[in-house]
Protein backbone atom coordinates (compact mmCIF):
# COMPACT_ATOMS: atom_id res chain seq x y z
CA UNK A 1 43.68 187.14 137.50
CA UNK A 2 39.79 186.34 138.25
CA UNK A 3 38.68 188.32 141.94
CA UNK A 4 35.45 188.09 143.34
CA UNK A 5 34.66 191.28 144.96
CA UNK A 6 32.69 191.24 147.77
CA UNK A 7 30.24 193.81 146.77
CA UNK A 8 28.48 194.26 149.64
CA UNK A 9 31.54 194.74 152.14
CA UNK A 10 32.83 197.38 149.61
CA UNK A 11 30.42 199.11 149.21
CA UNK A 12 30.06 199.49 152.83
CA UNK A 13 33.42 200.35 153.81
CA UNK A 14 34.05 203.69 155.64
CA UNK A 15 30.25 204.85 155.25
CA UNK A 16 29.27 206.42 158.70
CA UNK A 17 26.02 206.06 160.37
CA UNK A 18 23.03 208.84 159.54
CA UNK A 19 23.10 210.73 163.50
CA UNK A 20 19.25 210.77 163.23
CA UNK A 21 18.12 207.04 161.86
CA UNK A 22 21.29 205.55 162.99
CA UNK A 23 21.30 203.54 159.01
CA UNK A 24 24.30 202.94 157.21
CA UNK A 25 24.32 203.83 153.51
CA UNK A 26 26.24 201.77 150.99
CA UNK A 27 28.06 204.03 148.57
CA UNK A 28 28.24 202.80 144.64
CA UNK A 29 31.03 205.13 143.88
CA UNK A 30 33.21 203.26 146.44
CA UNK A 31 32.05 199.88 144.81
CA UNK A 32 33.04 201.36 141.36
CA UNK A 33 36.53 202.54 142.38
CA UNK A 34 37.82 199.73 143.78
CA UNK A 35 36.35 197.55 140.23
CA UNK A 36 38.36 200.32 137.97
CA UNK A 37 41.67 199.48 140.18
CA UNK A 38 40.99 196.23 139.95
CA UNK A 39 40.84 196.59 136.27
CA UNK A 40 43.94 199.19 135.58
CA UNK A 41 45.81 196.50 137.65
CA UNK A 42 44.97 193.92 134.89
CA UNK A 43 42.82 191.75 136.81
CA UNK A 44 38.88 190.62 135.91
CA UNK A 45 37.06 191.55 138.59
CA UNK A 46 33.62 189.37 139.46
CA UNK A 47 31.06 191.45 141.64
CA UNK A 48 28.72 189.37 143.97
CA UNK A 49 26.51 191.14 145.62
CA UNK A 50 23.54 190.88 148.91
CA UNK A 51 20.44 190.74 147.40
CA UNK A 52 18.82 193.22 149.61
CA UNK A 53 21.89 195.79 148.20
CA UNK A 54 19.92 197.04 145.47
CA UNK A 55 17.57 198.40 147.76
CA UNK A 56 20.02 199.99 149.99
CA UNK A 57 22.42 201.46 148.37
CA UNK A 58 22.81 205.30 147.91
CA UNK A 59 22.15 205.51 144.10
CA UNK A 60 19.24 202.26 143.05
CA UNK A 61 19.31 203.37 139.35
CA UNK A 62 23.14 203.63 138.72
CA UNK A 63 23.50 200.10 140.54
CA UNK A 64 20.73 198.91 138.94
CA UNK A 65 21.90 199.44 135.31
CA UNK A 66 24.99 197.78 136.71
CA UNK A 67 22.88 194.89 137.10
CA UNK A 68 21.71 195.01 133.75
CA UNK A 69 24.58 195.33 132.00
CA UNK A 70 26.25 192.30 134.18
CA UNK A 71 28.91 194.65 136.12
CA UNK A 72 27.25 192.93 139.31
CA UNK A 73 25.74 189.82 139.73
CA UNK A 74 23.34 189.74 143.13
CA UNK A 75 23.31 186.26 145.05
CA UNK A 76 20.02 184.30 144.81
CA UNK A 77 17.08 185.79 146.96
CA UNK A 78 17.93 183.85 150.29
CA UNK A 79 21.02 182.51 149.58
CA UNK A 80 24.23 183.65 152.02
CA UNK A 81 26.44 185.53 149.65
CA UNK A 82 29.66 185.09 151.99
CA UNK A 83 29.47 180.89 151.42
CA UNK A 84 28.35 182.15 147.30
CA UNK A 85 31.57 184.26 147.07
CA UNK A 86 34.05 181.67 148.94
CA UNK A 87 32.27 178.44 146.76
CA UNK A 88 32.65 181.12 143.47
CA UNK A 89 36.60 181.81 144.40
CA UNK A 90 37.58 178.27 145.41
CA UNK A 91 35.33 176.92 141.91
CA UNK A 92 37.39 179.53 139.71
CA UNK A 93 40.73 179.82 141.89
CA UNK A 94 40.50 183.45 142.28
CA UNK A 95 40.94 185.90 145.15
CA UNK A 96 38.29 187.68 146.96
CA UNK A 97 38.49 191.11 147.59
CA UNK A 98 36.79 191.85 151.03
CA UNK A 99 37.52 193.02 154.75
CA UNK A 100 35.79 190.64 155.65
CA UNK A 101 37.35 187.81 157.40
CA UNK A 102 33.96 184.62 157.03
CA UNK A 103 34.88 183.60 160.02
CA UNK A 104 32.06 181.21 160.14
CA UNK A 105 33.28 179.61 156.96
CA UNK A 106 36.94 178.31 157.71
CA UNK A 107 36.10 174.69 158.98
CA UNK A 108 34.50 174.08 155.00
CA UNK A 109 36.91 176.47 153.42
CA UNK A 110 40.58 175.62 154.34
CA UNK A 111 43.30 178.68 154.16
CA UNK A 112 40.79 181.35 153.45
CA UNK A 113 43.21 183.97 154.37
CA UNK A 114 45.33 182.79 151.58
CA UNK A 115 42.67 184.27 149.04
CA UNK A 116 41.22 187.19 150.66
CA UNK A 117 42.77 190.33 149.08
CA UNK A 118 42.04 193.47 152.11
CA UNK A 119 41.67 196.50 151.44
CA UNK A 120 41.65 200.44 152.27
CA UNK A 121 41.12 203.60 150.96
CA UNK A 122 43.30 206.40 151.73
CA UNK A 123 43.90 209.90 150.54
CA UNK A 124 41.32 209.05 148.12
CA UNK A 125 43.33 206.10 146.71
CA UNK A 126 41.75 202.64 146.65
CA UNK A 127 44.81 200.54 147.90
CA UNK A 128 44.57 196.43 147.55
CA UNK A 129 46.77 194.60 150.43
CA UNK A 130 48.10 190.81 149.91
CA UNK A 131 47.27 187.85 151.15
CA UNK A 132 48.68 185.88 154.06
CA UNK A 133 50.67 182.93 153.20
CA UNK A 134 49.08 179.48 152.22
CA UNK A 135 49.96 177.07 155.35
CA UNK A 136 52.15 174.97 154.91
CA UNK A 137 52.87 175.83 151.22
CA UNK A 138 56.40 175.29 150.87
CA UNK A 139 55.90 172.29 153.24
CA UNK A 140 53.58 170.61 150.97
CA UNK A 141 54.77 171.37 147.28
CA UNK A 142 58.72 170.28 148.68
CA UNK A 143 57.45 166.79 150.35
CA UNK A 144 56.18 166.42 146.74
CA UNK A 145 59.20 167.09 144.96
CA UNK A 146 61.09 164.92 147.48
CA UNK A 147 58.97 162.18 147.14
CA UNK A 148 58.77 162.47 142.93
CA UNK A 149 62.57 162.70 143.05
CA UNK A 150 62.87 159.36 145.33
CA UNK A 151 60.93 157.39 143.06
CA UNK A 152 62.76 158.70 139.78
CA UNK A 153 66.20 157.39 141.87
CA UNK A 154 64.49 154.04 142.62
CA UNK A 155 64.47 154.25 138.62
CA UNK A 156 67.94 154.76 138.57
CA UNK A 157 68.09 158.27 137.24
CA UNK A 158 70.55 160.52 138.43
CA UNK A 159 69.22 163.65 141.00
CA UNK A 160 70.51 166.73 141.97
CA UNK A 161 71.24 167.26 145.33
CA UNK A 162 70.80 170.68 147.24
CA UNK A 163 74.26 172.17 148.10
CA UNK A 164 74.82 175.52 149.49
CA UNK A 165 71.71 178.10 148.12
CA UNK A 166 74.69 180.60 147.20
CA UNK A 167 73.17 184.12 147.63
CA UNK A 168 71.82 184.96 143.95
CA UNK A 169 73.17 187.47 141.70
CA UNK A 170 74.15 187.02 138.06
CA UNK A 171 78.18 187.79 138.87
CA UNK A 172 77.45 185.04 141.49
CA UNK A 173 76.21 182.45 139.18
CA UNK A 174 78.94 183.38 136.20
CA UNK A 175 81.88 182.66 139.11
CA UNK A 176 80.16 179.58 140.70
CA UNK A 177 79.63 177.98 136.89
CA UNK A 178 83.05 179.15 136.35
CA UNK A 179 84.61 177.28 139.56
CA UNK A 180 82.50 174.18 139.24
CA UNK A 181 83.86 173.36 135.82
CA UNK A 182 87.48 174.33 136.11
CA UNK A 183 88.13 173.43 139.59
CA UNK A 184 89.69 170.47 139.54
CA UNK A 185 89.71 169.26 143.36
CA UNK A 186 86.07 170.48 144.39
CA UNK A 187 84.18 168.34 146.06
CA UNK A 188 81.26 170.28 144.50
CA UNK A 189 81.27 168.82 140.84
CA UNK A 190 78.45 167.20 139.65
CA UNK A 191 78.78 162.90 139.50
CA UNK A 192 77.83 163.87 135.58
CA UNK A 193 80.84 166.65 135.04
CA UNK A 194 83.51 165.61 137.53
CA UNK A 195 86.73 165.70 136.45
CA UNK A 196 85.40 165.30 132.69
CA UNK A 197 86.29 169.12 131.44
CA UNK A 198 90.01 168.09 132.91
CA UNK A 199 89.95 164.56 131.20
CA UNK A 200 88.56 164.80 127.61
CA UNK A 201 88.72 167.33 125.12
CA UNK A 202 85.74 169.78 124.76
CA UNK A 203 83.66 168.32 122.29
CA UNK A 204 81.97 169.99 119.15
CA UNK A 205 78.01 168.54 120.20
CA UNK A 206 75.58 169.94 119.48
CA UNK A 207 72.51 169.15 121.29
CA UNK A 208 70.03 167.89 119.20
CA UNK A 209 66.98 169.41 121.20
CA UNK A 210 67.73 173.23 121.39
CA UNK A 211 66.14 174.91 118.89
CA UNK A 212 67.55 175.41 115.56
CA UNK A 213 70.16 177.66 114.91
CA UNK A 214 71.45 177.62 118.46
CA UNK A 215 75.33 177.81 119.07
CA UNK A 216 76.82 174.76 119.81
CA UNK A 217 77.47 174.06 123.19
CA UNK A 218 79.44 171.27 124.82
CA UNK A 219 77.54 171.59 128.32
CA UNK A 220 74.28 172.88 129.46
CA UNK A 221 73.83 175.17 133.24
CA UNK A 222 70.71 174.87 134.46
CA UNK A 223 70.68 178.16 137.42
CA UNK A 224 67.68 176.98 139.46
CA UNK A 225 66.31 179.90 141.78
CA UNK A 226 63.00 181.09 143.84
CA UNK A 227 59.96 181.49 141.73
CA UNK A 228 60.35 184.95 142.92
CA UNK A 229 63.65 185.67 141.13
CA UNK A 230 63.08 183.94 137.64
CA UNK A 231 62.49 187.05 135.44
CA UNK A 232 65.91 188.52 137.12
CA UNK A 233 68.03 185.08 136.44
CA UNK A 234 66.32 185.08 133.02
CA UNK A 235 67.56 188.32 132.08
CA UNK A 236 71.07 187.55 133.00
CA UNK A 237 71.32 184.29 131.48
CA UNK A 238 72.86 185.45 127.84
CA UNK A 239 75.21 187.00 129.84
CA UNK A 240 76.50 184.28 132.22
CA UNK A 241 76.77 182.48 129.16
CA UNK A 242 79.20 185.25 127.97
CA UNK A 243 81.22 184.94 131.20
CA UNK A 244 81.96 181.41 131.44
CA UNK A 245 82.81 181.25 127.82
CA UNK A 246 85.26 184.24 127.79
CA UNK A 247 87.01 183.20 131.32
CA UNK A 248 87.39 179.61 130.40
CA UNK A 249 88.27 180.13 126.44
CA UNK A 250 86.13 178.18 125.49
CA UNK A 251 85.14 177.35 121.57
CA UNK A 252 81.34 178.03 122.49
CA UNK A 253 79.05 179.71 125.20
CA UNK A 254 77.68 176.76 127.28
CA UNK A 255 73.56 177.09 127.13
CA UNK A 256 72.13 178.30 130.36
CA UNK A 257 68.82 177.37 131.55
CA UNK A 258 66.73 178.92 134.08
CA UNK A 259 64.09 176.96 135.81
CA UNK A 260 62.04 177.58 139.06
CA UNK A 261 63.07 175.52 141.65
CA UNK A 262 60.95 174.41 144.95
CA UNK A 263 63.85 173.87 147.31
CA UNK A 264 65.51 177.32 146.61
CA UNK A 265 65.31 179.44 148.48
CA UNK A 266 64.47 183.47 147.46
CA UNK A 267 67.53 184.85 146.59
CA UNK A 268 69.87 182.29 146.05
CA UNK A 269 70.34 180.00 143.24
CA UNK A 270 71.84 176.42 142.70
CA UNK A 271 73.97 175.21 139.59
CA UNK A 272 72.76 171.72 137.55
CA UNK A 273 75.85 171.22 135.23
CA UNK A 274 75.62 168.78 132.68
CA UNK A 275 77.64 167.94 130.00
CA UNK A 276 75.31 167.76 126.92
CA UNK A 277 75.66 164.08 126.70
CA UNK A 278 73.99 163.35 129.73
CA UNK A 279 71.31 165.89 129.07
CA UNK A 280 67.69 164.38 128.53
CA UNK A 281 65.19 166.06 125.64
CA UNK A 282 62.38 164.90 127.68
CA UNK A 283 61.38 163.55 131.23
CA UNK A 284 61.09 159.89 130.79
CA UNK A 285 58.34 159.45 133.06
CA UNK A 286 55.12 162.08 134.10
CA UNK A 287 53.73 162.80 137.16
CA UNK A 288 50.72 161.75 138.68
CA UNK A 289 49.40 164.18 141.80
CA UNK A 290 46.00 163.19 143.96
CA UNK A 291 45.73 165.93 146.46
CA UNK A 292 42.69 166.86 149.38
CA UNK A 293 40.21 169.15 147.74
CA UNK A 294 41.75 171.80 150.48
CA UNK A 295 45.16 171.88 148.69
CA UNK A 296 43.94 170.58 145.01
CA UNK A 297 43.84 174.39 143.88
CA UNK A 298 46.90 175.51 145.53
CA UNK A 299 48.75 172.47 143.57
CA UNK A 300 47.02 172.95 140.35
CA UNK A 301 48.16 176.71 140.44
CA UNK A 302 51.92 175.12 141.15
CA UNK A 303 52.09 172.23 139.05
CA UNK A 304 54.13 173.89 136.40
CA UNK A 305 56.85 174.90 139.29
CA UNK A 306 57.06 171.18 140.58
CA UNK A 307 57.33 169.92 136.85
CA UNK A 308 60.58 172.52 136.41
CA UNK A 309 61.79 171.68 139.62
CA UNK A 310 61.97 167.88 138.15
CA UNK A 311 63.20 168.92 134.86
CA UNK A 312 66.27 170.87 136.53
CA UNK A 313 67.21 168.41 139.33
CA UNK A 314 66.92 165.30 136.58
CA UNK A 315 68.53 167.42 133.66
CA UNK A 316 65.58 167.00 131.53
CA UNK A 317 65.25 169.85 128.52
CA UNK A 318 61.44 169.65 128.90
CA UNK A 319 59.51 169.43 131.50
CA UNK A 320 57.47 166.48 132.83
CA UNK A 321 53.50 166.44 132.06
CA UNK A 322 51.82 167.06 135.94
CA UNK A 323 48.48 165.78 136.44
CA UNK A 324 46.92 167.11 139.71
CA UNK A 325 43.25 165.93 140.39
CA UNK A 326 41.28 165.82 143.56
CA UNK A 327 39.93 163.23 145.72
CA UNK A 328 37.16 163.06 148.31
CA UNK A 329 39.11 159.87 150.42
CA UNK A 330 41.96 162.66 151.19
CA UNK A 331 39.73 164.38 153.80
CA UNK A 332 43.33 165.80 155.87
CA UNK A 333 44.50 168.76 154.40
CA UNK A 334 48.42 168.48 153.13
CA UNK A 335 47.31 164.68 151.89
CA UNK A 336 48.06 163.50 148.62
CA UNK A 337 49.47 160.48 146.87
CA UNK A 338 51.88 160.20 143.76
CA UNK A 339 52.19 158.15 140.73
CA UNK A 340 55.33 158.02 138.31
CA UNK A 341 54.35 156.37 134.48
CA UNK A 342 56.77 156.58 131.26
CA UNK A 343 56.67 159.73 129.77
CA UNK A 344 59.01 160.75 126.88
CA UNK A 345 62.08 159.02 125.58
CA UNK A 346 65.07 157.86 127.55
């Protein structure tokens, strides 16, 4: 991840005041502490700088061959480095490390807490905090869902609906899969799979979109969960598959899915069921996203999580292409306008 380090504000944290001159001294090791953490923690740190730092600071020549070897980049002679650093972050949709909190920038820069990384340093450890929340993040990324999902229903498609958010664990999604399919009077069967495992023989199919050498399967379980828990629902996907195969007898694992959903929420999970010939290879239409400038970066970043949060709630193997792009008329932040056109096949 790209952060723009507010050089100036590190390099000036916890430096006391000289008792006779009453001058504060910038310190460069401080400044270079917090760039190697920044660095062991994988990230590509971007120092901005004051111009007048150079002069300041308590070691010129070490900063200055910092300079030189572009480690630090000092602002423009007379340009305001805080409105450089938040133009720099919002232009390259990175975070800013800094205390400070540009105040005098948040009517042009919307949600700046959102991107400002804090920081401390204690027991000689250079310790990064997180960010607040976006505003109105969920709010925003779920009205667009809703509203994508509305107009794929106007098209006739089939949508999954929200049930219960069952608290997630991979036991819990192996016994939910396993109820949905064999329970004959739930009311909680998909409109795709009721009463059809009860009704018809299971099926040799394979589905002609998994990748080669898959098992056959005769349905597909998409788990849909929190951004936050994917890696966990990922790694207990083979064996879900496992679970519901052995407790139901059947002649093949079912494939299981995982996909990031919008509307679940962190740690719980819903269950897409679908018997494999009702299963889509691709979305048959893509989506079309103008946002407000505030939220355009915010929506870029997420684009991938609203296209699986289509692909799971249509029962679409791939996922829909997402366009996002930003528009000056959308001058209200949470704004933003969609646009449905045919995608893959049907």
């Amino acid at each position: 991840m790209k952060i723009i380090v507010d050089g100036s504000n590190v390099a000036y944290y916890g430096q006391e005041a000289n008792e006779e001159t009453g001058k504060v001294t910038p310190s460069l090791k401080t400044l270079k502490v917090a760039i190697s953490t920044l660095e062991k923690l994988g990230h590509e740190p971007i120092v901005l700088s004051d111009a007048p730092l150079r002069h300041e600071i308590d070691d010129k020549d070490g900063f200055n061959e910092m300079i030189q070897n572009e480690e630090v980049f000092p602002v423009p002679a007379g340009t305001i480095a805080d409105h450089y650093i938040l133009n720099l972050a919002y232009e390259e949709d990175a975070k800013i490390l800094s205390n400070d909190l540009f105040r005098d920038y948040r009517d042009e820069f919307q949600d700046i807490d959102s991107r400002r990384l804090p920081y401390r340093v204690k027991n000689g450890r250079f310790q990064i905090g997180k960010p607040a929340p976006p505003k109105k993040v969920k709010n925003i990324l779920q009205k667009i869902c809703s509203k994508s999902l509305n107009e794929f229903e106007k098209r006739g498609f089939d949508v999954y609906k929200s049930k219960k958010n069952r608290k997630f664990s991979g036991l819990a999604v192996a016994q939910e899969a396993i109820n949905r399919v064999s329970d004959e009077d739930t009311n909680e069967i998909d409109s795709k799979l009721e009463n059809i495992f009860l009704k018809i023989p299971i099926l040799n199919k394979m589905v002609s979109f998994v990748d080669e050498g898959m098992e056959e399967s005769d349905f597909l379980i998409f788990v849909l969960v929190n951004p936050k828990d994917y890696k966990e629902a990922v790694r207990n996907a083979g064996t879900i598959a496992v679970t519901v195969r052995n407790k139901l007898n059947l002649d093949h694992s079912p494939l299981v899915a995982v996909r990031n959903d919008l509307f679940t929420r962190p740690g719980t999970f819903e269950l897409n069921i679908i018997y494999s010939d009702e299963i889509l290879e691709e979305s048959p239409y893509n989506l079309d996203i103008i946002i407000n400038d505030a939220d355009y970066s915010f929506i870029k970043h997420n684009s991938r999580n609203i296209a699986s949060t289509l692909a799971a709630r249509l029962g679409t193997w791939k996922f829909p292409v997402v366009s996002v792009k930003p528009s000056m008329l959308m001058e209200k932040q949470g704004q933003f306008e969609i646009s449905i056109e045919r995608g893959g096949k049907r």
